[in-house]
PDB file of N, CA and C in Angstrom:
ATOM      1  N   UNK A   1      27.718 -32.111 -48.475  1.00  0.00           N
ATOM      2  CA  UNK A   1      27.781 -30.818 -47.841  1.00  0.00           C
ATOM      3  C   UNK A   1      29.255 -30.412 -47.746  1.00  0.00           C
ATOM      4  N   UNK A   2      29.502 -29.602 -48.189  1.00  0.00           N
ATOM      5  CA  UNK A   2      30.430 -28.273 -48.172  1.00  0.00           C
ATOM      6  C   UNK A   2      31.227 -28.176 -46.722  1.00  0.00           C
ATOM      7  N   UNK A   3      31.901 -28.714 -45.771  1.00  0.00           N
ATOM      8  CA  UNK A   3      32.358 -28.024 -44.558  1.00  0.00           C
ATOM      9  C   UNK A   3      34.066 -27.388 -44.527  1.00  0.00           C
ATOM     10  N   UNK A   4      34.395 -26.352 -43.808  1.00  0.00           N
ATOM     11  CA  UNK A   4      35.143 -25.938 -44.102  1.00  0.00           C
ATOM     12  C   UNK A   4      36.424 -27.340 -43.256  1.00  0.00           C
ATOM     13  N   UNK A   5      37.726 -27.559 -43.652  1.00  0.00           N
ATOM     14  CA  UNK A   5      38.444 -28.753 -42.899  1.00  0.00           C
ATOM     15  C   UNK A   5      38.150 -28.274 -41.783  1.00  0.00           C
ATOM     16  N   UNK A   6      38.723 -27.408 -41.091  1.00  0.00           N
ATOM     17  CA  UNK A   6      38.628 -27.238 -39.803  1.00  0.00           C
ATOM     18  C   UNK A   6      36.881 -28.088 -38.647  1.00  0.00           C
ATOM     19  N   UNK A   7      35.825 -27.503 -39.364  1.00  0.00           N
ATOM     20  CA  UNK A   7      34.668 -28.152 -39.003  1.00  0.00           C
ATOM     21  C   UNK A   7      34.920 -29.813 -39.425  1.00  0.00           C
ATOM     22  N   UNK A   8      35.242 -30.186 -40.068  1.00  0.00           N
ATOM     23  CA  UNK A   8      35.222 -31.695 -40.990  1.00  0.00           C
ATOM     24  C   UNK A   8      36.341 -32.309 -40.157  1.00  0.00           C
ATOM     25  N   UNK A   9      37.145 -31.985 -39.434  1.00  0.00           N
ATOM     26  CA  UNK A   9      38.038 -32.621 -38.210  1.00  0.00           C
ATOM     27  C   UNK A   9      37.118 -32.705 -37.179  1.00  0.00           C
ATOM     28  N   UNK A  10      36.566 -31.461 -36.560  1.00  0.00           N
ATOM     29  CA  UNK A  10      35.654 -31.504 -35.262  1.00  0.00           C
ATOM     30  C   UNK A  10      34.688 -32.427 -35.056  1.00  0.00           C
ATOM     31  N   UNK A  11      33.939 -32.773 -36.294  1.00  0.00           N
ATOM     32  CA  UNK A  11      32.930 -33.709 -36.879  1.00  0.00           C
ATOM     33  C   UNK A  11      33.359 -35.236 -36.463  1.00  0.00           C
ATOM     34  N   UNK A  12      34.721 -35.011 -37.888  1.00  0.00           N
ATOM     35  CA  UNK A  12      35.374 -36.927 -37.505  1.00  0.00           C
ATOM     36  C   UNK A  12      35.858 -36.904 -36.228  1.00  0.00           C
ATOM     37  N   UNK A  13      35.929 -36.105 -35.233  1.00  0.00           N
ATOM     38  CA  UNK A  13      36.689 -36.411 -33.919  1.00  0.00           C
ATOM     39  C   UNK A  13      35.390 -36.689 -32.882  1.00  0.00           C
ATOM     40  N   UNK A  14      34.323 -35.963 -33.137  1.00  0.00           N
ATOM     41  CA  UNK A  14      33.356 -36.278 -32.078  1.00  0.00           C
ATOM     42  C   UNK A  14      32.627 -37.466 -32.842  1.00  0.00           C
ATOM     43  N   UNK A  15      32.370 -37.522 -34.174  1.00  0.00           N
ATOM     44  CA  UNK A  15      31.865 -38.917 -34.577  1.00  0.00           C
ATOM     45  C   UNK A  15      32.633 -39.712 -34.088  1.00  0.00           C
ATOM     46  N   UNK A  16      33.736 -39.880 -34.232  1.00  0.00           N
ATOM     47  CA  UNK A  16      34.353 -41.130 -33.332  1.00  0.00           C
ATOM     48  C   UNK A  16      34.359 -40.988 -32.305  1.00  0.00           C
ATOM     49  N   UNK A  17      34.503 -40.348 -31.179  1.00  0.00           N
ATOM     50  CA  UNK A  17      34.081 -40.356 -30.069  1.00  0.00           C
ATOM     51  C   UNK A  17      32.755 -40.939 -29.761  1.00  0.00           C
ATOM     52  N   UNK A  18      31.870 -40.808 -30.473  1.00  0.00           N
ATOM     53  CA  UNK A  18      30.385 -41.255 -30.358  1.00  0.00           C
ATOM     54  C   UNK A  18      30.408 -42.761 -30.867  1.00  0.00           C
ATOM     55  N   UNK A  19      31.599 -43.016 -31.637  1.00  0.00           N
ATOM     56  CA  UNK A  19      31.043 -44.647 -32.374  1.00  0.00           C
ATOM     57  C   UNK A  19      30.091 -44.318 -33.704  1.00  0.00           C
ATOM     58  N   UNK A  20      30.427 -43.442 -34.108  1.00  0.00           N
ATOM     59  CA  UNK A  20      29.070 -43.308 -35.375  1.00  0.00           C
ATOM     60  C   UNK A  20      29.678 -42.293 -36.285  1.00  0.00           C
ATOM     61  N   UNK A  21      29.465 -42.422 -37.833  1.00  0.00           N
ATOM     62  CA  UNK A  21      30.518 -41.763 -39.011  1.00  0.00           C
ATOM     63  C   UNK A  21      29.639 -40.275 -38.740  1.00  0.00           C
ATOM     64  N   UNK A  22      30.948 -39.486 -39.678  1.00  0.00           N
ATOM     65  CA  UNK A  22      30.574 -38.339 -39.578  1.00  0.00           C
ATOM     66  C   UNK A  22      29.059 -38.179 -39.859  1.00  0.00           C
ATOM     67  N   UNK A  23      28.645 -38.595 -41.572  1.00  0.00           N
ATOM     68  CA  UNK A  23      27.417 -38.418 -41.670  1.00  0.00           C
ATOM     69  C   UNK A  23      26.001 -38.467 -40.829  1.00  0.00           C
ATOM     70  N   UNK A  24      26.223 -39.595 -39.611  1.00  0.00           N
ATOM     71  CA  UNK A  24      25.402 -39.796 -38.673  1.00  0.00           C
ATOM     72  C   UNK A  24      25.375 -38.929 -37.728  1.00  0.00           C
ATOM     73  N   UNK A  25      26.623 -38.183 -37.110  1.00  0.00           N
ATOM     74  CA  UNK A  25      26.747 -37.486 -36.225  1.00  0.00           C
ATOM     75  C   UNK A  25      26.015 -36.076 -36.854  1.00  0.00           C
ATOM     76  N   UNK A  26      26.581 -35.557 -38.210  1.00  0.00           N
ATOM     77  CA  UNK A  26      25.566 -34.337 -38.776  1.00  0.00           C
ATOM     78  C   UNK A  26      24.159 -34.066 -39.014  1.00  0.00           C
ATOM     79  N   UNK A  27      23.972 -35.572 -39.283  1.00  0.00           N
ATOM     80  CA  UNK A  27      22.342 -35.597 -39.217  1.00  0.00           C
ATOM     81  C   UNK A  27      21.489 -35.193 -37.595  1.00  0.00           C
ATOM     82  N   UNK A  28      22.281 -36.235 -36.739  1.00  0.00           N
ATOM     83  CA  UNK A  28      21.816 -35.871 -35.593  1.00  0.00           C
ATOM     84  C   UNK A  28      22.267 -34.541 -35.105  1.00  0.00           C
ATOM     85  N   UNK A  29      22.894 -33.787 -35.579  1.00  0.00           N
ATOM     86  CA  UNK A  29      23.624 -32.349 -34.813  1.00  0.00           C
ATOM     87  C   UNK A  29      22.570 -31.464 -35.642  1.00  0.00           C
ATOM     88  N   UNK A  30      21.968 -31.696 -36.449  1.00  0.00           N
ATOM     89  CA  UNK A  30      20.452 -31.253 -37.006  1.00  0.00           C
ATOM     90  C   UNK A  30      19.496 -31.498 -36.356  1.00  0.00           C
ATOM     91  N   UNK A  31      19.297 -32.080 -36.330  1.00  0.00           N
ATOM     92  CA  UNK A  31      18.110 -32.927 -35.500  1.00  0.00           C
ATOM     93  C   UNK A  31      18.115 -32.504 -34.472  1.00  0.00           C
ATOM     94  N   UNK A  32      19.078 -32.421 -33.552  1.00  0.00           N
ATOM     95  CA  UNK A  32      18.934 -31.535 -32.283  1.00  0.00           C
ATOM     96  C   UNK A  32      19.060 -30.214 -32.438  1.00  0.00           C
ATOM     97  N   UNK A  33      19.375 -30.007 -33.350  1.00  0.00           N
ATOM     98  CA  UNK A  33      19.017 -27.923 -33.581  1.00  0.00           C
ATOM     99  C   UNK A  33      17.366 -27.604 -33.962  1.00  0.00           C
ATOM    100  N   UNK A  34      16.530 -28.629 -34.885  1.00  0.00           N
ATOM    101  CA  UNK A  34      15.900 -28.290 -35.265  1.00  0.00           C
ATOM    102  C   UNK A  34      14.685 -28.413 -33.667  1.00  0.00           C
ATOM    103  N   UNK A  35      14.729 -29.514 -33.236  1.00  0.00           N
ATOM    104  CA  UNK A  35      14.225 -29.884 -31.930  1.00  0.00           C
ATOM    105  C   UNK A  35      14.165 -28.456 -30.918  1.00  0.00           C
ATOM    106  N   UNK A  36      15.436 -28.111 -30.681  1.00  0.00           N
ATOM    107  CA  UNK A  36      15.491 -27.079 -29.952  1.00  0.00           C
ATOM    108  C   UNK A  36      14.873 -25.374 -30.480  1.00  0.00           C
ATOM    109  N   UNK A  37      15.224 -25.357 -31.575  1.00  0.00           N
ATOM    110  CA  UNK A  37      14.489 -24.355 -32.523  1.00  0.00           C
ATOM    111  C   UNK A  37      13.009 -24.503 -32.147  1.00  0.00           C
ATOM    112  N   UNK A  38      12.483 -25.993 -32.268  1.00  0.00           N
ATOM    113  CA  UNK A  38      10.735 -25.861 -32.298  1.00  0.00           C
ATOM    114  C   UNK A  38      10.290 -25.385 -30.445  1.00  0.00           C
ATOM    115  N   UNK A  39      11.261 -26.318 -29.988  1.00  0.00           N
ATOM    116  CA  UNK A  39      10.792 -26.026 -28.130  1.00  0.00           C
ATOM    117  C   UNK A  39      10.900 -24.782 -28.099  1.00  0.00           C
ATOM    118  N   UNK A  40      11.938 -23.620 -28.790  1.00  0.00           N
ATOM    119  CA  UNK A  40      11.820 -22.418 -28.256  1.00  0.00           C
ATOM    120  C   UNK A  40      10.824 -21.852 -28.766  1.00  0.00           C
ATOM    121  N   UNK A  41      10.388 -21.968 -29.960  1.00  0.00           N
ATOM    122  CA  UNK A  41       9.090 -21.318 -30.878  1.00  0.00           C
ATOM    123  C   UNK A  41       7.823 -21.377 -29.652  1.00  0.00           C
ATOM    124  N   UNK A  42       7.972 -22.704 -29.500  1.00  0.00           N
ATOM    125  CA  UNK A  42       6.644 -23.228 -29.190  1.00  0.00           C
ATOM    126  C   UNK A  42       6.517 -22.198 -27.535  1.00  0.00           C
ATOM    127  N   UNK A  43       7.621 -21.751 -26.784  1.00  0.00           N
ATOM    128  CA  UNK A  43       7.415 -21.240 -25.372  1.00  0.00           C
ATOM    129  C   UNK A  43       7.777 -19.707 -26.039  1.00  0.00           C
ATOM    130  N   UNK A  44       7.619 -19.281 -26.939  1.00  0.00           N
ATOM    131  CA  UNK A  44       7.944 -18.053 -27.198  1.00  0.00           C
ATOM    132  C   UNK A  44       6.407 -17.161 -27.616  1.00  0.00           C
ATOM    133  N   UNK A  45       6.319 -15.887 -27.522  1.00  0.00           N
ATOM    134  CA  UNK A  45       5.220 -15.463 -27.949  1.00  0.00           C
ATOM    135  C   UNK A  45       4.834 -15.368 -29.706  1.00  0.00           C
ATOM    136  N   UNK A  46       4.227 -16.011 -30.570  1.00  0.00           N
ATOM    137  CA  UNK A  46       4.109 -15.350 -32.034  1.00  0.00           C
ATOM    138  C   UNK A  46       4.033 -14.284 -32.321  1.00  0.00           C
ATOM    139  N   UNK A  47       3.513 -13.461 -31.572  1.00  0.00           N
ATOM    140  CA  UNK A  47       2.823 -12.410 -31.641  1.00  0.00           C
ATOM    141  C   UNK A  47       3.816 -11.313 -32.660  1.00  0.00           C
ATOM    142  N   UNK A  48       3.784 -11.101 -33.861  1.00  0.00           N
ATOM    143  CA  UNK A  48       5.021 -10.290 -34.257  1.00  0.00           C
ATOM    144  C   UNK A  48       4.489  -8.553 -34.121  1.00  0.00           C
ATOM    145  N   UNK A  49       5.650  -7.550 -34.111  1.00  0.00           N
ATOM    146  CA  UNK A  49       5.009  -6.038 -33.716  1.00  0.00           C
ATOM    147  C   UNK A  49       4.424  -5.479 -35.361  1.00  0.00           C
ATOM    148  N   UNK A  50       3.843  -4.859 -35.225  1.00  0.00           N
ATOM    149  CA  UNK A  50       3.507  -4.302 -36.530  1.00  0.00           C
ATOM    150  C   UNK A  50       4.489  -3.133 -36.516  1.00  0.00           C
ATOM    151  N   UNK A  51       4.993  -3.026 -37.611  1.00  0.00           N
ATOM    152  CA  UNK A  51       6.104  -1.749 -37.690  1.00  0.00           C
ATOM    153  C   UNK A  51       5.595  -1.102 -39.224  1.00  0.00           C
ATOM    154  N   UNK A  52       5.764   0.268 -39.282  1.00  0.00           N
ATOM    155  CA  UNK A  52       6.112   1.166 -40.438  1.00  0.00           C
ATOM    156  C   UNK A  52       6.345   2.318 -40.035  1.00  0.00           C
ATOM    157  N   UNK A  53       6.745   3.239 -41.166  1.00  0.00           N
ATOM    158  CA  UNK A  53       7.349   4.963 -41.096  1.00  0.00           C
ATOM    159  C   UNK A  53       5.855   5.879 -40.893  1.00  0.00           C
ATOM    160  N   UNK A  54       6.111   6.812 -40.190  1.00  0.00           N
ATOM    161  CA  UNK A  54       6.019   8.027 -39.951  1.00  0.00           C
ATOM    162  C   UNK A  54       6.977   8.968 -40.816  1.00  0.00           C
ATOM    163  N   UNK A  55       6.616   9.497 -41.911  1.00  0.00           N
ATOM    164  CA  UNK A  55       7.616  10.492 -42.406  1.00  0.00           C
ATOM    165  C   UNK A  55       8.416   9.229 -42.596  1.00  0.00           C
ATOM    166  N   UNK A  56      10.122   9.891 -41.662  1.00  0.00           N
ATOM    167  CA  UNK A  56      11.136   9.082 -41.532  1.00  0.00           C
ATOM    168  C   UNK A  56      11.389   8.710 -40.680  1.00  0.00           C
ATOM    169  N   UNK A  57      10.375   8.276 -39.424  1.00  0.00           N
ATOM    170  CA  UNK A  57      10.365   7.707 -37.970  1.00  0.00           C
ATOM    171  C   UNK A  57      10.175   5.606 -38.416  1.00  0.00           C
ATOM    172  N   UNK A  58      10.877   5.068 -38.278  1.00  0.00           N
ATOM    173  CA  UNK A  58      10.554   3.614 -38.172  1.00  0.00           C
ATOM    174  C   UNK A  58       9.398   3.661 -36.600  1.00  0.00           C
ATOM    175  N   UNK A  59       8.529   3.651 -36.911  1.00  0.00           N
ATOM    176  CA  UNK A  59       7.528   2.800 -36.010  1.00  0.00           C
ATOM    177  C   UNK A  59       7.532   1.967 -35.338  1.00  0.00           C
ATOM    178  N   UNK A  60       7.594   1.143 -33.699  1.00  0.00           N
ATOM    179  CA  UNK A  60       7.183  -0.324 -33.925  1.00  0.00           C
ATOM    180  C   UNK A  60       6.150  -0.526 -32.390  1.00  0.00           C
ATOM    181  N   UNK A  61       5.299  -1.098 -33.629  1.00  0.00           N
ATOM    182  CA  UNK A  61       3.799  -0.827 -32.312  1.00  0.00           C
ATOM    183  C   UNK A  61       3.706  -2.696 -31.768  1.00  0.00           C
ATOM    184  N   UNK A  62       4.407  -2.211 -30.432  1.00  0.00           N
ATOM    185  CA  UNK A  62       4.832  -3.916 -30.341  1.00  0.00           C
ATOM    186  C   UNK A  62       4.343  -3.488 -28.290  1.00  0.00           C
ATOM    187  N   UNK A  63       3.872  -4.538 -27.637  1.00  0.00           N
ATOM    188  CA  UNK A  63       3.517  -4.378 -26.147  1.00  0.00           C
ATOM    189  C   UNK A  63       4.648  -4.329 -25.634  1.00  0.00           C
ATOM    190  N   UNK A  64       5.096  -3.243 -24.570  1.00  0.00           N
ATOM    191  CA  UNK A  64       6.236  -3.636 -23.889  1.00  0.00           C
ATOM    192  C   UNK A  64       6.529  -4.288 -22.820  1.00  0.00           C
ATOM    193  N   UNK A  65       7.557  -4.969 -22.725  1.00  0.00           N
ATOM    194  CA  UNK A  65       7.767  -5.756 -21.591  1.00  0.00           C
ATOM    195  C   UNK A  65       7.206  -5.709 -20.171  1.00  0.00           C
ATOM    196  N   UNK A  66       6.358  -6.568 -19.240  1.00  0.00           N
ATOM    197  CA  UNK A  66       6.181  -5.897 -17.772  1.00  0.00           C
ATOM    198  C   UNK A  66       7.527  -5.363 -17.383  1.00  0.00           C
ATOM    199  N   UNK A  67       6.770  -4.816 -16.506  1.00  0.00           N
ATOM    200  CA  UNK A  67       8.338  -4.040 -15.833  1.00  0.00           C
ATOM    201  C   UNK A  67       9.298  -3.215 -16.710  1.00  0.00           C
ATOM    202  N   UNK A  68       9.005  -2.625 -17.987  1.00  0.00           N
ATOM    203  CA  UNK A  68       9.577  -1.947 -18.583  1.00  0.00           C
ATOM    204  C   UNK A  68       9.556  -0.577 -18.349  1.00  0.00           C
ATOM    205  N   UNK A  69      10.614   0.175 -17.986  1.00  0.00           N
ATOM    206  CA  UNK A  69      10.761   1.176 -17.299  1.00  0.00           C
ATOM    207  C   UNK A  69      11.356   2.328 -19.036  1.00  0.00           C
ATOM    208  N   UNK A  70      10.430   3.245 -19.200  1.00  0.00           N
ATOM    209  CA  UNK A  70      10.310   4.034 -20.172  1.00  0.00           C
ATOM    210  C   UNK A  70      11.449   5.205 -20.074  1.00  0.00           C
ATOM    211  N   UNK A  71      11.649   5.885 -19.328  1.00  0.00           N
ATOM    212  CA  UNK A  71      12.386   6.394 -18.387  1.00  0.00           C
ATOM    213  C   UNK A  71      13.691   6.308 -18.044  1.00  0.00           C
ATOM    214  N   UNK A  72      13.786   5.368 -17.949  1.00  0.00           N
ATOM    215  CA  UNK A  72      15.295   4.258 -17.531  1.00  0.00           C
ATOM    216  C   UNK A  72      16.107   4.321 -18.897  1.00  0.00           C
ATOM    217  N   UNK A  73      15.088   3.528 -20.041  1.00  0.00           N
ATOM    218  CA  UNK A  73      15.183   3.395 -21.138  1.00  0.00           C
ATOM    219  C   UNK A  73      15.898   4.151 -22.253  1.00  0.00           C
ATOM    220  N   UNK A  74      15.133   5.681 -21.794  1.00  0.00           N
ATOM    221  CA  UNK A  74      15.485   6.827 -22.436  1.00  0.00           C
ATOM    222  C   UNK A  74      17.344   7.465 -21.445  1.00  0.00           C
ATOM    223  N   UNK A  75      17.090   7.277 -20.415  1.00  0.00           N
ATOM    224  CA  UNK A  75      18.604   7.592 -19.835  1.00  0.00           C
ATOM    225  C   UNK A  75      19.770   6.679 -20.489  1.00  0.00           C
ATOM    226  N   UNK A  76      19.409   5.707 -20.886  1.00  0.00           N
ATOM    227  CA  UNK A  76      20.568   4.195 -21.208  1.00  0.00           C
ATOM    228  C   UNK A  76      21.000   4.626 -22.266  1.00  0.00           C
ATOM    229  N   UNK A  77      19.839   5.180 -23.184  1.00  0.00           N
ATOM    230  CA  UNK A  77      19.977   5.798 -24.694  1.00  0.00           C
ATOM    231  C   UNK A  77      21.366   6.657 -24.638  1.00  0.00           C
ATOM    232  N   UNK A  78      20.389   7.696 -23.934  1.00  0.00           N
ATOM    233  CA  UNK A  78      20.955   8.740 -24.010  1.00  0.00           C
ATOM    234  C   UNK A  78      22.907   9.120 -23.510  1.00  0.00           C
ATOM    235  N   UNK A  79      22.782   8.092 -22.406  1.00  0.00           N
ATOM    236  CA  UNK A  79      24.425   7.809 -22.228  1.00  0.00           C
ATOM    237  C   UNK A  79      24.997   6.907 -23.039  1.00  0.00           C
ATOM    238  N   UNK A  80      24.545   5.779 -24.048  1.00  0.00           N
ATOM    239  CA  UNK A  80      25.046   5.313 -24.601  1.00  0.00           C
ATOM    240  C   UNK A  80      25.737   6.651 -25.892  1.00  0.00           C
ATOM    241  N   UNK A  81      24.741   7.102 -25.995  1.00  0.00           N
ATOM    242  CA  UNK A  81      25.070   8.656 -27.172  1.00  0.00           C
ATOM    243  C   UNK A  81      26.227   9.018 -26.790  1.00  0.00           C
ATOM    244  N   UNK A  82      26.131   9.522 -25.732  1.00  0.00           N
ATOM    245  CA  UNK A  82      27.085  10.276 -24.618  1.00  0.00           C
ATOM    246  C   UNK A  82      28.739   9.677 -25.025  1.00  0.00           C
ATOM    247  N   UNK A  83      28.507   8.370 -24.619  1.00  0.00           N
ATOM    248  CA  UNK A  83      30.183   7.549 -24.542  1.00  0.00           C
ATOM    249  C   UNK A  83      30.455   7.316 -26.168  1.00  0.00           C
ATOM    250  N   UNK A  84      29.182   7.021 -27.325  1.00  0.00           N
ATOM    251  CA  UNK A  84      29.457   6.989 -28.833  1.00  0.00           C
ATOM    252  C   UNK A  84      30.170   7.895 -29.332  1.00  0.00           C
ATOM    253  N   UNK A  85      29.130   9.747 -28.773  1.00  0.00           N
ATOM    254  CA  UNK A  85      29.803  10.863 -28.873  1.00  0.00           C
ATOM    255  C   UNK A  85      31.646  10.959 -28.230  1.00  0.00           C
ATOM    256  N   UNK A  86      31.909  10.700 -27.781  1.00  0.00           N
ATOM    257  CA  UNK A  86      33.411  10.711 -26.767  1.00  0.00           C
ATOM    258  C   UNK A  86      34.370  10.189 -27.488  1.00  0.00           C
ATOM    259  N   UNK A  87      34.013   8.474 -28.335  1.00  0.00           N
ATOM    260  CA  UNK A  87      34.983   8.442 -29.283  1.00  0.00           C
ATOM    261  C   UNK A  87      35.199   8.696 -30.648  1.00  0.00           C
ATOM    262  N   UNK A  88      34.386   9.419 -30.775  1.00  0.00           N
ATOM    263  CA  UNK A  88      34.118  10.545 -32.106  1.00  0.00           C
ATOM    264  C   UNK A  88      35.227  11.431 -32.172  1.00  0.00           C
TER     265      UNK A  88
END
């Protein structure tokens, strides 16, 4: 594997810190990404939104959050415009 030096120091410095060569330490620095990747899948919803166009409207027919305030939503927008517009 390809690492840039800078990563390939960080590597040999915490592999030795650990007692174990780089290669061991990368395997396991996988291994715990992939671990954590599955725990979040697994507490996350699958559920993906169905999206497509209207004309030229992107769609996305997805449930919204409890407590999602529609309203609120549209004000946040709309001042975000506001301050985009300003440094225009």
């Amino acid at each position: 594997m390809n690492l840039p030096s800078q990563i390939q120091q960080e590597v040999a410095k915490w592999a030795t810190i650990q007692g174990i060569d780089p290669e061991q330490f990368i395997t396991q620095a996988v291994i715990d990404k992939i671990n954590l990747l599955n725990r979040e899948t697994e507490t996350q919803p699958s559920e993906q939104p169905n999206t497509y166009y209207e004309g030229t409207v992107l769609v996305v027919d997805a449930k919204l959050p409890s407590g999602f305030d529609l309203n609120q939503f549209i004000d946040e927008l709309r001042e975000e415009q506001i301050n985009l517009e300003s440094w225009i």
